[in-house]
Protein backbone atom coordinates (compact mmCIF):
# COMPACT_ATOMS: atom_id res chain seq x y z
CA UNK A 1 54.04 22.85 -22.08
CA UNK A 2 52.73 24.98 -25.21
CA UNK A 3 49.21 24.60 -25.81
CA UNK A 4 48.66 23.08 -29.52
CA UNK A 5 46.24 23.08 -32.25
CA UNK A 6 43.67 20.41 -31.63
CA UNK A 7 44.72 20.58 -27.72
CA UNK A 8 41.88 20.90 -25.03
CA UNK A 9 41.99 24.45 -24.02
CA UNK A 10 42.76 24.96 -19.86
CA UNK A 11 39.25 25.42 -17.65
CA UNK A 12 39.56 27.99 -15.16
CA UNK A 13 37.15 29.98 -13.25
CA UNK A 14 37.71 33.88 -12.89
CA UNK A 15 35.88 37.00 -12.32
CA UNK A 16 35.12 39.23 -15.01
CA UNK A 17 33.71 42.60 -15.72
CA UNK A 18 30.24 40.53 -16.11
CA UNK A 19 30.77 38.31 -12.66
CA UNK A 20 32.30 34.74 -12.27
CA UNK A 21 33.06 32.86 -15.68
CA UNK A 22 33.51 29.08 -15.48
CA UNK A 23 35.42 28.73 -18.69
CA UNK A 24 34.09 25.97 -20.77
CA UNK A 25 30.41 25.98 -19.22
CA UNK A 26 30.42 29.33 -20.45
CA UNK A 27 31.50 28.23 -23.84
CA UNK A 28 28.65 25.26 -23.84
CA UNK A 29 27.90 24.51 -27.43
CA UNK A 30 29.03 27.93 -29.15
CA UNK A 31 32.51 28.69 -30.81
CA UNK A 32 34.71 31.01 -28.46
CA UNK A 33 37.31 33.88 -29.30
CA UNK A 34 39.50 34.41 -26.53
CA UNK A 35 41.61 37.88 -27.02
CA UNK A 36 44.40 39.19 -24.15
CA UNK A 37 45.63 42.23 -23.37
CA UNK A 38 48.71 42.83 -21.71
CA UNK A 39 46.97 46.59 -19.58
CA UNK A 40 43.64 48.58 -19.46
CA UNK A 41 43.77 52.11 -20.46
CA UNK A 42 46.50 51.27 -23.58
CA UNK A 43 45.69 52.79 -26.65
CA UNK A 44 46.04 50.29 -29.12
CA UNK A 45 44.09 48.02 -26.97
CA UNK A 46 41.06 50.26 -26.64
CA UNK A 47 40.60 50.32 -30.71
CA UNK A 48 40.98 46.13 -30.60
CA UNK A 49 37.45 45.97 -27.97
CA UNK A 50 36.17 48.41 -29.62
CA UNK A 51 36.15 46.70 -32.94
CA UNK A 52 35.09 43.52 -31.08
CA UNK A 53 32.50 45.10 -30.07
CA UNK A 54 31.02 46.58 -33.14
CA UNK A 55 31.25 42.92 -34.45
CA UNK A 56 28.40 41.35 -31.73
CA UNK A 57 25.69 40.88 -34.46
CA UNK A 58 28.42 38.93 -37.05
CA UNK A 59 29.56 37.10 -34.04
CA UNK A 60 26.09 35.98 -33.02
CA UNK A 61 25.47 35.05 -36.64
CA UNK A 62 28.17 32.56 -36.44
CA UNK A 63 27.50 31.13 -32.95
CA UNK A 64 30.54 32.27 -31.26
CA UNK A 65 30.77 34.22 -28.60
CA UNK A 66 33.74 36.43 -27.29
CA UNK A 67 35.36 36.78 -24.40
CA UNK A 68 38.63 39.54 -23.23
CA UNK A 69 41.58 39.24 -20.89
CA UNK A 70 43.54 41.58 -19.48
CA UNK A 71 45.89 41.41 -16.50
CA UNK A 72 44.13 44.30 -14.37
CA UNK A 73 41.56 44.13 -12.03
CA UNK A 74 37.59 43.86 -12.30
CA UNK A 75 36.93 47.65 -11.03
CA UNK A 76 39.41 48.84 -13.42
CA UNK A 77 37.78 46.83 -16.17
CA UNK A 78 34.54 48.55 -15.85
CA UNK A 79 35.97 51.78 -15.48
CA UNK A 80 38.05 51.18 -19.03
CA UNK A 81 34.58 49.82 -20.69
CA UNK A 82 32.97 53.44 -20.58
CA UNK A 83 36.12 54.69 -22.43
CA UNK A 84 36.09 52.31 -25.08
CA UNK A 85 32.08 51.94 -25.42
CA UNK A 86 32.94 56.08 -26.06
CA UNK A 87 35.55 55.30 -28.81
CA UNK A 88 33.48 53.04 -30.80
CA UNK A 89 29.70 53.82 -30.17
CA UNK A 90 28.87 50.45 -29.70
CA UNK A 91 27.98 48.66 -26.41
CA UNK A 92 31.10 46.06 -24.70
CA UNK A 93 28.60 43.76 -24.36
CA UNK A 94 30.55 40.50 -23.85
CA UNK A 95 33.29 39.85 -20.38
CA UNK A 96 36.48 40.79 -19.43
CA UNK A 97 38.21 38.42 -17.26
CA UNK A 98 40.47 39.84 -14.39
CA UNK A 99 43.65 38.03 -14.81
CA UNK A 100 45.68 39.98 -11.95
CA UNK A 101 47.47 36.60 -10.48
CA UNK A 102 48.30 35.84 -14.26
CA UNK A 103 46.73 32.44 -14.42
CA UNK A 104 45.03 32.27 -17.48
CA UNK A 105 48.06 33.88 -19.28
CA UNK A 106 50.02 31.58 -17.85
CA UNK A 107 47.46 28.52 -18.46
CA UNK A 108 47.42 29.57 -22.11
CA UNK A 109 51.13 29.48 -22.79
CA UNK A 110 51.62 33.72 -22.96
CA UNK A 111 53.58 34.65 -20.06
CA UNK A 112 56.30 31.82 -18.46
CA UNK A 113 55.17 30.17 -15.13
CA UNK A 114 57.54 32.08 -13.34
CA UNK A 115 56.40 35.15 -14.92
CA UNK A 116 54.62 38.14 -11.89
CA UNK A 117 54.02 41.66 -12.06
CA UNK A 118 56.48 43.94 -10.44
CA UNK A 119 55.38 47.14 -8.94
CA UNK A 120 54.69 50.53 -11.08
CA UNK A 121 54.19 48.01 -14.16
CA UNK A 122 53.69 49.21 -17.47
CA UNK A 123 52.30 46.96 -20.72
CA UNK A 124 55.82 46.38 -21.62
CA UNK A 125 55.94 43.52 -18.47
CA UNK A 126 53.04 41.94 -19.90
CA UNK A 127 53.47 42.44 -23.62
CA UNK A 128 53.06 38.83 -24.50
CA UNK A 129 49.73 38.65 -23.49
CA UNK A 130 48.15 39.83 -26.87
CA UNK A 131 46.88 36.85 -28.56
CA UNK A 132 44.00 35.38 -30.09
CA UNK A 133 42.57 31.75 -29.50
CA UNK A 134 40.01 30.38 -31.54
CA UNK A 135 37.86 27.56 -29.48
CA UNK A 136 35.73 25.39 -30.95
CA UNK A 137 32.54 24.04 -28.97
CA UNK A 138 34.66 20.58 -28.49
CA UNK A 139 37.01 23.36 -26.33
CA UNK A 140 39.39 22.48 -28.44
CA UNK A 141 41.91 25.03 -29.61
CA UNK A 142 41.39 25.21 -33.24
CA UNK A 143 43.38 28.29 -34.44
CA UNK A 144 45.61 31.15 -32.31
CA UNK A 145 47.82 34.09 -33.25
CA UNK A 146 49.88 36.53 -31.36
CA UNK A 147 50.22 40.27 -31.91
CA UNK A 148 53.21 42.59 -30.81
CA UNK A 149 52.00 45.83 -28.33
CA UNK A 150 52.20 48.02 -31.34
CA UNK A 151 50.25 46.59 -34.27
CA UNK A 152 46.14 45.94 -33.71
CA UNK A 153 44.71 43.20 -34.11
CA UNK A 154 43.45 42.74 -38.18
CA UNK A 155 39.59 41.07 -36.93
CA UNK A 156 38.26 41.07 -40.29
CA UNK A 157 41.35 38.37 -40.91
CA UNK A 158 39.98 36.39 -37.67
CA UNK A 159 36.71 36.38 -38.64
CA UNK A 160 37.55 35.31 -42.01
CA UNK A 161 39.52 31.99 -40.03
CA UNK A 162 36.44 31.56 -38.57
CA UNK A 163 34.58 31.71 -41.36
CA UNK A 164 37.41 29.08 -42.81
CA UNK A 165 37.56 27.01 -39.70
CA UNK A 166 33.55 26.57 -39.45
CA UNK A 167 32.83 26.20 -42.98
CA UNK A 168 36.29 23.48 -43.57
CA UNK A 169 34.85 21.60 -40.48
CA UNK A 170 31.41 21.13 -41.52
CA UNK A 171 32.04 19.93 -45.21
CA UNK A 172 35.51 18.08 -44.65
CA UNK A 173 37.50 20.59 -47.56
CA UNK A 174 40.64 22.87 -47.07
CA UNK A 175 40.58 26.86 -48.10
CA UNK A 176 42.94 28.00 -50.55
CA UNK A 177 45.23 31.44 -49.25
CA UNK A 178 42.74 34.26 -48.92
CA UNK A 179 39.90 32.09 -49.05
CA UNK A 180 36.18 34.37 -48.29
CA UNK A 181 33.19 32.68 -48.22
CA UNK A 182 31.72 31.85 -51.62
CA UNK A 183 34.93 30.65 -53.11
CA UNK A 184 36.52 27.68 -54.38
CA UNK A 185 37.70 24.98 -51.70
CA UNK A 186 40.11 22.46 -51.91
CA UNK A 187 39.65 18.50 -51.93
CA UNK A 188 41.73 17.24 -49.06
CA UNK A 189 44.58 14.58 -51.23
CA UNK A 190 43.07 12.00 -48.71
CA UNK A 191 39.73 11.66 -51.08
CA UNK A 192 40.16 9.78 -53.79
CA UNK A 193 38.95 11.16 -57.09
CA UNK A 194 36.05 8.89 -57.63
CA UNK A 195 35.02 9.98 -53.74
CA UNK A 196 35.55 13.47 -54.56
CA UNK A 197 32.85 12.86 -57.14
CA UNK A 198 30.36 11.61 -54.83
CA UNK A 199 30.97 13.82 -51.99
CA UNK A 200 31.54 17.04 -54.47
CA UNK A 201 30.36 17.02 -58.07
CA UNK A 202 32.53 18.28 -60.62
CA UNK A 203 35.99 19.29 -59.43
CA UNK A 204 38.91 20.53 -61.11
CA UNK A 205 42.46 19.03 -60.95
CA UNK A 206 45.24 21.93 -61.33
CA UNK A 207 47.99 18.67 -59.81
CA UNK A 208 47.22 15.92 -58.42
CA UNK A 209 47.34 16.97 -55.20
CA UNK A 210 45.92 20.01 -55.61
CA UNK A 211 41.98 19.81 -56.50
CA UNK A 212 39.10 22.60 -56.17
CA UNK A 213 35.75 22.70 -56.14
CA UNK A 214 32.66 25.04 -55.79
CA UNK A 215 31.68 25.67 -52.03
């Protein structure tokens, strides 16, 4: 069964390239971005942690912490982590789960359950594991995305959704396309105008469904 918006992300327990990770105890009270990776060592991939990991202080600014799979082994983890701390000159400072038996691919709806990993694989037998999953600290799955082997990841988009997904969440709006923070937000149509006073000040009505205000 596909794994929803709004759905109660699986719990597992793995190793990693940090030790053992208990899934939503090491969430706890923080957002979580979970990213895949279909192979260490693959080019494309290396840029995506790499960018990750030049983003630890805007992470940490937002209470969210990150977290990698791939579908190779913990040894071969750490040995990939000195190539890609040397491509980006920043520090891989959050894990990598090991996900050689394929069960938190699996768990998370990216490979089939009958999916395994033949001998002399290559990315290619694994290529659906490249998505994102954004987790909220209720471990609920609050936004995901998946990328093809041969286009990175955009993670200024993601952290914009973040930035979307934390701020809509805390003050009960919508964002408009292309939303940044500082903006205009929208007035959900459930609130009433004379509510949308209350709650937001002045507003302006472009239809009658469709009503922004100042964030």
């Amino acid at each position: 069964m596909s794994l929803r918006i709004n759905d109660t992300v699986p719990d597992f327990t793995a190793e990693s390239s940090l030790g053992s990770i208990s899934f939503h105890d090491w969430i706890g009270d923080s957002w979580a971005i979970l990213f895949s990776h279909p192979k260490d060592f693959t080019p494309v991939c290396t840029t995506e942690f790499g960018a990750v990991a030049q983003l630890a202080d805007e992470f940490a600014k937002r209470n969210t912490k990150a977290i990698g799979v791939s579908v190779d082994g913990v040894d071969d983890h750490r040995k990939w982590i000195g190539d890609i701390e040397s491509y980006c000159s920043a520090t891989v400072g959050f894990p990598i789960i090991a996900d050689t038996d394929l069960a938190v691919a699996k768990a998370f709806d990216m490979l089939p359950a009958e999916a395994y990993l033949p001998d002399g694989r290559t990315a290619a037998d694994s290529a659906t594991v490249r998505s994102v999953f954004i987790i909220g600290p209720d471990k609920k799955l609050k936004l995901s995305m998946t990328y093809p082997m041969v286009v990175g990841r955009n993670f200024s988009e993601i952290m914009r959704a973040l930035d979307a997904l934390q701020y809509t969440e805390k003050r009960g709006v919508a964002t408009p396309a292309d939303w940044v923070v500082g903006e205009d937000v929208i007035i959900p149509p459930s609130v009433s105008d004379a509510d949308a006073k209350e709650k937001f000040g002045e507003f302006e009505t472009i239809f009658p469904y469709l009503r922004k205000t100042r964030a």
